[in-house]
Every structure is written in C-alpha cells, then in structure tokens.
Protein backbone atom coordinates (compact mmCIF):
# COMPACT_ATOMS: atom_id res chain seq x y z
CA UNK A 1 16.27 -5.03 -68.42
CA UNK A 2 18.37 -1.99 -69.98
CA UNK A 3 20.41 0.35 -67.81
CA UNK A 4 18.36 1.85 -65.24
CA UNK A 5 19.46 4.85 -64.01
CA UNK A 6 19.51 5.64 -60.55
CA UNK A 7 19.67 9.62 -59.67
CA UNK A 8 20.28 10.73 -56.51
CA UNK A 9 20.17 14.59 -55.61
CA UNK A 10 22.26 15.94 -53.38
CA UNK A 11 22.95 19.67 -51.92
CA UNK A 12 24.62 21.50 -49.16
CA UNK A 13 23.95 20.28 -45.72
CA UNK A 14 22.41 16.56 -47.36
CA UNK A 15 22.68 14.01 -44.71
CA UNK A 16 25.43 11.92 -45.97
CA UNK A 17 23.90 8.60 -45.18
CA UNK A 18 20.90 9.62 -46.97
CA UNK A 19 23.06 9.44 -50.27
CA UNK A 20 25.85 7.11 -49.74
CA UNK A 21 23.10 4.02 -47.68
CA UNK A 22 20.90 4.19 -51.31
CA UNK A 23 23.86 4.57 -53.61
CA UNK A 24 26.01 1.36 -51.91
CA UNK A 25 22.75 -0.56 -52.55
CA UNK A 26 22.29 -0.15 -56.14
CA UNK A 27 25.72 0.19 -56.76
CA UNK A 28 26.35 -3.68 -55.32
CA UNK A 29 23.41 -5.12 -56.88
CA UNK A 30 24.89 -5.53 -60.18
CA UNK A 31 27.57 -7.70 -58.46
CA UNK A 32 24.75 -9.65 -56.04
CA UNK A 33 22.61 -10.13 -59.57
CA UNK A 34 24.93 -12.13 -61.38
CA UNK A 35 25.64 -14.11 -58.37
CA UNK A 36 22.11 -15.45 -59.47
CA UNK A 37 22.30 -14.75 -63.19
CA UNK A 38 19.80 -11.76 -63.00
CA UNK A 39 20.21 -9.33 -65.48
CA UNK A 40 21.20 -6.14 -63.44
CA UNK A 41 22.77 -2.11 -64.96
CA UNK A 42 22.06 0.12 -62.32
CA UNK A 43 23.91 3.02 -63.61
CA UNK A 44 24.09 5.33 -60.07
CA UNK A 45 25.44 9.16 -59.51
CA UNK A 46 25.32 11.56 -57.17
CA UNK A 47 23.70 15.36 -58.75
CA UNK A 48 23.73 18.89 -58.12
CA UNK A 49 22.70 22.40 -58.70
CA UNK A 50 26.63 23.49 -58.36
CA UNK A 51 28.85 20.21 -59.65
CA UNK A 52 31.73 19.63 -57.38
CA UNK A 53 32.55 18.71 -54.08
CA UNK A 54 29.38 19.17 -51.59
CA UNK A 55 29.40 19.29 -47.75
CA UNK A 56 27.25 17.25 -46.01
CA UNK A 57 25.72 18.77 -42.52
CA UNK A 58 28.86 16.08 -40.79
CA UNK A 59 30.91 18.35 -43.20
CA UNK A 60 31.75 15.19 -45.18
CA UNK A 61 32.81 16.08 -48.80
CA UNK A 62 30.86 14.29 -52.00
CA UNK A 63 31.95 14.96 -55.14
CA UNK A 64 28.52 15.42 -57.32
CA UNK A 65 27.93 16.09 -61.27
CA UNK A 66 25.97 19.10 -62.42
CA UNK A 67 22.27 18.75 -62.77
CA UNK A 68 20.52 16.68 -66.38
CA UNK A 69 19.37 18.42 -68.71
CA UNK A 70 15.78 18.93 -68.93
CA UNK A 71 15.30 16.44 -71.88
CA UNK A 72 16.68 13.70 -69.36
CA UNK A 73 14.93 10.74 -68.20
CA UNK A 74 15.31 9.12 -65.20
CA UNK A 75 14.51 5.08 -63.30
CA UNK A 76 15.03 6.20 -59.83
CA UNK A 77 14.92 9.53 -58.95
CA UNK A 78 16.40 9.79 -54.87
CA UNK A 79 15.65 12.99 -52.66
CA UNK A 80 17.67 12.66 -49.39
CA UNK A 81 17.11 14.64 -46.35
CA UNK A 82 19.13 16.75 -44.10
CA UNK A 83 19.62 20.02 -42.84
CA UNK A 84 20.00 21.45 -45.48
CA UNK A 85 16.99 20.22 -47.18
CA UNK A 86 15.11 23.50 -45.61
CA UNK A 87 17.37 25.98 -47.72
CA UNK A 88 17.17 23.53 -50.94
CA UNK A 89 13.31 23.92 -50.83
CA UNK A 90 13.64 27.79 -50.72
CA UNK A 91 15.93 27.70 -54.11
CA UNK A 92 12.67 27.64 -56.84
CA UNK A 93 15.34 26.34 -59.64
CA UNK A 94 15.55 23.53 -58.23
CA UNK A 95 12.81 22.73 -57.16
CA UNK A 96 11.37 23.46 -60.58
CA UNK A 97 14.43 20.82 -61.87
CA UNK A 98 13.23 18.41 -59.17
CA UNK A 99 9.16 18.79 -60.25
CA UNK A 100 10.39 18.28 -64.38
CA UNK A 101 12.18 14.97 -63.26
CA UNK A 102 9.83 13.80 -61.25
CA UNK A 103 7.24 13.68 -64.33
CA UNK A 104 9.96 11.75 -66.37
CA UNK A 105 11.26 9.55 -63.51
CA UNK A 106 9.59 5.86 -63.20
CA UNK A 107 9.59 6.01 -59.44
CA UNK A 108 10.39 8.98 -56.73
CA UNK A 109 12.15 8.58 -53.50
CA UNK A 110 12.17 10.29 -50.41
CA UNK A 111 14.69 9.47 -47.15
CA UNK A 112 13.83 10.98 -44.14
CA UNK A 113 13.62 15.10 -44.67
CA UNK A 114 14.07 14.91 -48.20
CA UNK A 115 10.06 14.34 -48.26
CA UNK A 116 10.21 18.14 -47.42
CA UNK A 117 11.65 18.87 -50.67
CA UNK A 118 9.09 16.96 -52.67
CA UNK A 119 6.33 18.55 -51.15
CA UNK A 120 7.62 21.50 -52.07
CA UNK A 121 7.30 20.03 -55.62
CA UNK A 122 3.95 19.12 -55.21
CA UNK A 123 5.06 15.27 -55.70
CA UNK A 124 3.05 14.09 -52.35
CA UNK A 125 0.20 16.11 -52.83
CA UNK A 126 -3.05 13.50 -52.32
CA UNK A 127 -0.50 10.60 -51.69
CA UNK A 128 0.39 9.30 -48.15
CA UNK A 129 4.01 9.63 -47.17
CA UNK A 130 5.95 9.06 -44.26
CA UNK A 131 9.48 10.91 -43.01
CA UNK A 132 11.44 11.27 -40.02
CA UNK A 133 9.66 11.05 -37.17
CA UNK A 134 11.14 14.82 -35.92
CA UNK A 135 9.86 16.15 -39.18
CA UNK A 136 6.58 14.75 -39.21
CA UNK A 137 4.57 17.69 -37.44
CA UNK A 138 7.06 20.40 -39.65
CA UNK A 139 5.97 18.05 -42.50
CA UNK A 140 2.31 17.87 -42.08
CA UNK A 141 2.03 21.85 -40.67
CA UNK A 142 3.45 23.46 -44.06
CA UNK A 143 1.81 20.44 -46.81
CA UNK A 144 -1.51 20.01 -45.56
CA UNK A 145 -2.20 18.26 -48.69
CA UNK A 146 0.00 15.83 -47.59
CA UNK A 147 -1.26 12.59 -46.02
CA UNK A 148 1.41 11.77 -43.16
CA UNK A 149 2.14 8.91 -41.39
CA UNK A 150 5.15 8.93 -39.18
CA UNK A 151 4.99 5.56 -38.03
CA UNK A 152 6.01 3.16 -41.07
CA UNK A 153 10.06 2.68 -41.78
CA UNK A 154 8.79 3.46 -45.43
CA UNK A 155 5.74 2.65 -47.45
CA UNK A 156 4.45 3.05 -50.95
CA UNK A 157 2.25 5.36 -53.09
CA UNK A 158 1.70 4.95 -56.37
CA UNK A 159 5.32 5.24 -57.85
CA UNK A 160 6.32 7.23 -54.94
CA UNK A 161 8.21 6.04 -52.07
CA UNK A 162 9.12 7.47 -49.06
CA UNK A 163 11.09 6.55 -45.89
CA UNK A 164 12.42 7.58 -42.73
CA UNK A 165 15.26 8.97 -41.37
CA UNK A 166 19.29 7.58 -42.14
CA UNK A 167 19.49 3.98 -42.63
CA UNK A 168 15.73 3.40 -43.45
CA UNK A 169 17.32 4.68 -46.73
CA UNK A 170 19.12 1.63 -47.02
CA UNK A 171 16.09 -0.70 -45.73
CA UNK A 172 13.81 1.44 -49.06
CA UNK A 173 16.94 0.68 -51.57
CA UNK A 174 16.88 -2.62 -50.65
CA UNK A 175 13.02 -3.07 -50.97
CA UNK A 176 13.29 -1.13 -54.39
CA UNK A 177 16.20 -4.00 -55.49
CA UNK A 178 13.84 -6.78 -54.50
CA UNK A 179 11.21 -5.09 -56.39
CA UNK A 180 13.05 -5.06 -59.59
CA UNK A 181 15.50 -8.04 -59.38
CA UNK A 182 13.67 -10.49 -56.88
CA UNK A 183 14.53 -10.97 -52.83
CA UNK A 184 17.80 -13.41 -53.46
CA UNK A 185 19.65 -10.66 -55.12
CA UNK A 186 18.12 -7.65 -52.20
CA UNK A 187 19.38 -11.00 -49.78
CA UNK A 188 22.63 -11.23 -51.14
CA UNK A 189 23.65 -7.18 -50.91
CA UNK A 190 21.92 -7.73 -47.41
CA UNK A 191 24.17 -9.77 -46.26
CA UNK A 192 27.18 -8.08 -47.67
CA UNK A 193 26.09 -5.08 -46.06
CA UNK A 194 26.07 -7.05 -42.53
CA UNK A 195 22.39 -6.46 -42.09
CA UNK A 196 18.67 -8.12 -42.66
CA UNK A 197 17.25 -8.21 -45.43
CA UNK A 198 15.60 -5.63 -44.55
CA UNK A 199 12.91 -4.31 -41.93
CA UNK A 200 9.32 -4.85 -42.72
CA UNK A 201 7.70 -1.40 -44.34
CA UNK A 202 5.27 -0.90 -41.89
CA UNK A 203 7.18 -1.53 -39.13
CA UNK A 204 7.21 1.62 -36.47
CA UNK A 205 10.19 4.21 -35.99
CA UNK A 206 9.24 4.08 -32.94
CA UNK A 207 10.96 1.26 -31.66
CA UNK A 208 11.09 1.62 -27.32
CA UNK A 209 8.96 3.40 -25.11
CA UNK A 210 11.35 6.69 -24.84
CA UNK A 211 9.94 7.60 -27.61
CA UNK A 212 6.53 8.47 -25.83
CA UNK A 213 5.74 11.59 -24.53
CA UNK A 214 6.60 12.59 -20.80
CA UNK A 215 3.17 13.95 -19.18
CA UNK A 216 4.28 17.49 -17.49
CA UNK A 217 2.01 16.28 -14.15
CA UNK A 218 3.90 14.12 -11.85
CA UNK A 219 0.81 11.63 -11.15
CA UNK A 220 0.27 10.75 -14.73
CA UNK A 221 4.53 10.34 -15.48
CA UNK A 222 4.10 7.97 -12.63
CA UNK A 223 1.10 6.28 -14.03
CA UNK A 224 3.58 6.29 -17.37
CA UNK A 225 6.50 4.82 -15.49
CA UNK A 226 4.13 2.23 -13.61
CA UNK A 227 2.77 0.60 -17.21
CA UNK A 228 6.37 0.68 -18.20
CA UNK A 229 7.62 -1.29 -15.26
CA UNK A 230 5.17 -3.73 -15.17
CA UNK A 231 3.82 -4.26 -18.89
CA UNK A 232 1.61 -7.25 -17.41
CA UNK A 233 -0.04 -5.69 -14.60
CA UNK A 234 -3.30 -4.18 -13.75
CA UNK A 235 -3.71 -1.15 -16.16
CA UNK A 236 -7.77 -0.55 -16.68
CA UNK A 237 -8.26 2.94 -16.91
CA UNK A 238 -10.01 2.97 -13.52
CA UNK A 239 -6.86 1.40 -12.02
CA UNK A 240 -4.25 4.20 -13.67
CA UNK A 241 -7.06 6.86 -12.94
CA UNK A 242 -7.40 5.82 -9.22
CA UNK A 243 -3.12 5.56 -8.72
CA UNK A 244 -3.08 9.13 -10.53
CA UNK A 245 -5.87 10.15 -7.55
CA UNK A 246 -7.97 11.54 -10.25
CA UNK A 247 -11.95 10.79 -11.91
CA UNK A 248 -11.75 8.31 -14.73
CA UNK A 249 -13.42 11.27 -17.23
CA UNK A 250 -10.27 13.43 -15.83
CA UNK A 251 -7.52 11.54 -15.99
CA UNK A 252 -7.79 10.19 -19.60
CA UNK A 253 -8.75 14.02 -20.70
CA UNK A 254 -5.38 15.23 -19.00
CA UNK A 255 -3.40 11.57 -20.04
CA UNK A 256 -4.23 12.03 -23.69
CA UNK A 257 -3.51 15.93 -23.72
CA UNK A 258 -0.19 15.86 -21.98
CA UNK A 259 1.21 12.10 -23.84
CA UNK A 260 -0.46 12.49 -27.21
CA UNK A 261 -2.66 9.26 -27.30
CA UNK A 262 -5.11 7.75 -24.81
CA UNK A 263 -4.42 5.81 -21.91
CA UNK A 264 -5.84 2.41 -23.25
CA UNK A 265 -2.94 3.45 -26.57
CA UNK A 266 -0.28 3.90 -24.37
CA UNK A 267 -0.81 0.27 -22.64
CA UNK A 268 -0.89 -1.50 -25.64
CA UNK A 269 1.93 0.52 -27.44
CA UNK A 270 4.14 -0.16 -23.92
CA UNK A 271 3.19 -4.11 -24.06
CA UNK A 272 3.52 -4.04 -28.03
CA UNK A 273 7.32 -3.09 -27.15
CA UNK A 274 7.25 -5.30 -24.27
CA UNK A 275 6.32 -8.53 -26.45
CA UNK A 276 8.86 -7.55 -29.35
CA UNK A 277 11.78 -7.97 -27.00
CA UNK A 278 10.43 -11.04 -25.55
CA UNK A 279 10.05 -11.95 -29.62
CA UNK A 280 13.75 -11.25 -30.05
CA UNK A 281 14.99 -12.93 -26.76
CA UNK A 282 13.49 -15.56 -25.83
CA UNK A 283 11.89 -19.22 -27.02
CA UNK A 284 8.86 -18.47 -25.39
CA UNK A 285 5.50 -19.76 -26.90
CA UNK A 286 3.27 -16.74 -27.44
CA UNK A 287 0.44 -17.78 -24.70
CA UNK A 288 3.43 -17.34 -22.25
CA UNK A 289 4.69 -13.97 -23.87
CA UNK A 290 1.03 -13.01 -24.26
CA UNK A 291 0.37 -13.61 -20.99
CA UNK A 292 3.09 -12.04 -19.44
CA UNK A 293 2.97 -8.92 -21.14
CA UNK A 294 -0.68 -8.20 -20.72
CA UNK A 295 -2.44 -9.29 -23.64
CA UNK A 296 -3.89 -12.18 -21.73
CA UNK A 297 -4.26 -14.45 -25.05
CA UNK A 298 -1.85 -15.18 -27.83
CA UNK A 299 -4.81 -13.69 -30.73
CA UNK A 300 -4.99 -10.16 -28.71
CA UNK A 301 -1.18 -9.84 -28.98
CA UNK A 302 -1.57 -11.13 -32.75
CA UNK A 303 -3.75 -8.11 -33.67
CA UNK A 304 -1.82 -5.81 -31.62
CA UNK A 305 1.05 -6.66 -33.64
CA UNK A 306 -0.67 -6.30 -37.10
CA UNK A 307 -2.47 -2.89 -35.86
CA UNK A 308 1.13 -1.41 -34.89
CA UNK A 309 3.79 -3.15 -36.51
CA UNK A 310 1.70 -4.35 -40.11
CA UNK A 311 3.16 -8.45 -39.57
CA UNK A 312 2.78 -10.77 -37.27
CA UNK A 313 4.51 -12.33 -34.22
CA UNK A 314 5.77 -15.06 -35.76
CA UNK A 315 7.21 -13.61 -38.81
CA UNK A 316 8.69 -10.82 -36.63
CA UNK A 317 10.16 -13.54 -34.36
CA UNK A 318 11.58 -15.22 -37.70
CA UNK A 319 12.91 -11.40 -38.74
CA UNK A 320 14.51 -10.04 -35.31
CA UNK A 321 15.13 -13.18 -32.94
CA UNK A 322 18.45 -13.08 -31.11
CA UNK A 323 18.40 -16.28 -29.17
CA UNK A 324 19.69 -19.29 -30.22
CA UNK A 325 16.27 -21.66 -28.74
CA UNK A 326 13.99 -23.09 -31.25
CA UNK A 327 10.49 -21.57 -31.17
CA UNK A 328 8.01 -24.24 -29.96
C-alpha cells in the first residue's frame, strides 16, 4: 500500500488524549497487520507551528516537529481538540497551513473541539460533522454553514471525519484502520488496547439520562424524575401533564422549553437508556426487556434503537453485554 502518512497537529493547550489515543492506534497497526500478513507503513508524527516540546491543557509535555512544507502531501491529516483549540483558530498562519493540507490530504480528521479549527478552515462547510457534545451549540453558533450533529461518537462526510470528545478519538482511529487494513487488524490493536473493537459510529454521546436537561419548574423535574424511576410506567402526555397539575397544550409547551425536546422524546430517550442496560446486564429476551421498559413490543424498542443509537438490539447486545447468560 506505500507509506501512508499519518499527520497529527498539535498546539498549546491540545488535549493530550486527542493526540496520543489516534497516534497509539496507527502507530500499533503496523505490528497488528503482520500478525495477519497485511501490508501496513503508517508513518505517524506529532506537528507544530513552534517545533519542540508543547503543553497540553493537563500541562503534559509532547515533543512535536515543525510544520511541512507547503509542497507536502499528506494520508491522514488529524485536528485534535482542546482548550487551546480557541486561540489556534485565532492564529490565520495556521489556519491557512491547516486549509493548504487539507486540499492535499486524502482524508481530514476532527476529535472532539478540533472540529472548531476546521471550520475555521472552511473544511466542514456544507458537510455534516459532529464534536463534543459541550461544543456543539459554540460549534453550530459561529459555522452556521456547518451541519451539526452532536449525537453520533463520529460519522463520515465525504473524506472528512469527525468525532467526539477524548477517547472517541481512539474509537475514529480504529474505524479509519479497519477502513484501510480490514476489521482483524482494527480487532487485534483493539484488543491490545484493552477495549472493543470499537463503538458503533452512530452511537449517542449521550450515554445516561444525566445528560438531559433539568426543567427550572419543580412539577416538570418531578415529572422528569418520575419517567426516570419508573421507565415502564404510565407516561402519556395526559398522565405527566395531569401529575405536573397543568393543561396538556401547557405542559408540553413549558416541558419542551425548559428540557430541550418534547415530552413524548424524553420517554423514549429515558427507556432507550433503560433497555441498553438491561441489553448489557441481563439474558433477557427482548419481549421481556421491551415490556418492562415501556415499549410494550420487542419491534417498538427495535426502531427506537435504530432512530437513537443507528444498530439494533441485538447487535448492541452482541457489542456491550456484561453478563455471562446466553441470549435466548
């Protein structure tokens, strides 16, 4: 396949997982490839404006190489995130640097805030992107030509890639391995790296309900607290609006304003959550799981799953499951 370079930028205040999750990737998959007799030459380094040691917003020290020349082409071109990210997109040299090697780069990657900087480059104009989930709104406010989606661990555009925050770095290396060098070799680095293989693209950030959105009245964060309780109970609108003592009409206009989504959302995100742990603990058929998490049949929870999560119940089951019991 011919060495493939793998460039990954980094400046002061980077996150430092952000650079060292994608580098340890590539830079084991030469070893995993020959485990299967792939043909593998990443060639991996760590770039920056000012070569030398760089402090990371922990204040760990990386030691980086000055910035290609011009002239330079580039495989993988990596854009971490960080603190720092927000000064980096203010310096117009390199963002210029980082626009040039985008156009001679044969893919583009964000990780987490590093999307940020790439906007700034006009490299996610028209595409959809995704970041870290804190950044989204910053994200979205200052790039309106940006399509984001805060939800997915990463996804695809084109030959641009994007992911979330810290080690959904590691999950995009790994799915950018597999692309090039097949899933047994991304397996094999999985498994030295004491982790799956890695999480589904278009499964959610969002992974428990704390996530959601406190309402600032006291009737609805009870109505909130009573769907999380209870997953499998009673939650028609007409039921939440009558516990919250308000009109249907009024209660989802003051639920959706104050959480973010609609009431009939928020019940199906809480029992989406509420069947994934089920999923990862127990043997359970999924009539019983459906069941008792509100979704009353096993094909409701099924497109649930695909509408939030992008796979199914099964394969997530397959992915995530902690208990020993076979799956009937």
């Amino acid at each position: 396949m011919g060495t493939r370079s793998v460039t990954i930028l980094a400046f002061p205040g980077v996150q430092s997982l952000d650079v060292a999750g994608p580098f340890e990737v590539f830079a084991g998959a030469q070893r995993a490839a020959a485990a299967y007799s792939v043909e593998a030459d990443y060639e991996v380094s760590v770039v920056a404006a000012d070569p030398g040691p760089v402090t990371c917003e922990s204040g760990l020290g990386l030691q980086a190489t000055g910035l290609p020349p011009r002239t330079a082409r580039f495989d993988t071109l990596i854009l971490p995130g960080g603190t720092g990210v927000d000064v980096a997109r203010g310096d117009s040299a390199l963002v210029d640097w980082v626009r040039g090697a985008a156009t001679r780069s044969r893919r583009v990657v964000t990780v987490c805030s590093g999307a940020l900087l790439a906007a700034e480059a006009g490299l996610l104009d028209g595409r959809r992107a995704t970041t870290h989930w804190a950044r989204a709104a910053q994200l979205a406010t200052d790039y309106p030509a940006v399509e984001v989606d805060a939800d997915p661990i990463y996804l695809r555009d084109g030959n641009v890639w994007s992911s979330a925050g810290v080690t959904a770095g590691i999950d995009l290396a790994l799915a950018l391995v597999e692309d090039d060098l097949g899933t047994d070799v991304a397996q094999l680095i999985a498994r030295w790296l004491v982790m799956f293989l890695h999480r589904p693209g278009g499964q959610t950030q969002f992974a428990t309900p704390v996530w959601v959105r406190r309402a600032e009245r006291s009737p609805v964060r009870q109505v909130q607290s009573r769907v999380e309780d209870a997953p499998g109970g009673d939650h028609r609108v007409s039921t939440m609006a009558e516990a919250a003592a308000m009109s249907e009409r009024h209660f989802t206009r003051v639920f959706t304003a104050e959480v973010g989504e609609t009431p009939s959302r928020f019940v199906e995100r809480v029992r989406t959550e509420a069947a994934r742990r089920e999923l990862e603990s127990t043997g359970d058929t999924l009539d019983v799981i459906a069941t008792r998490c509100g979704f009353g049949t096993s094909e409701t929870l099924r497109r649930a799953f695909h509408r939030r999560l992008q796979t199914s119940p099964d394969a997530y089951r397959r992915r995530f499951a902690t208990t020993g019991r076979t799956t009937p």
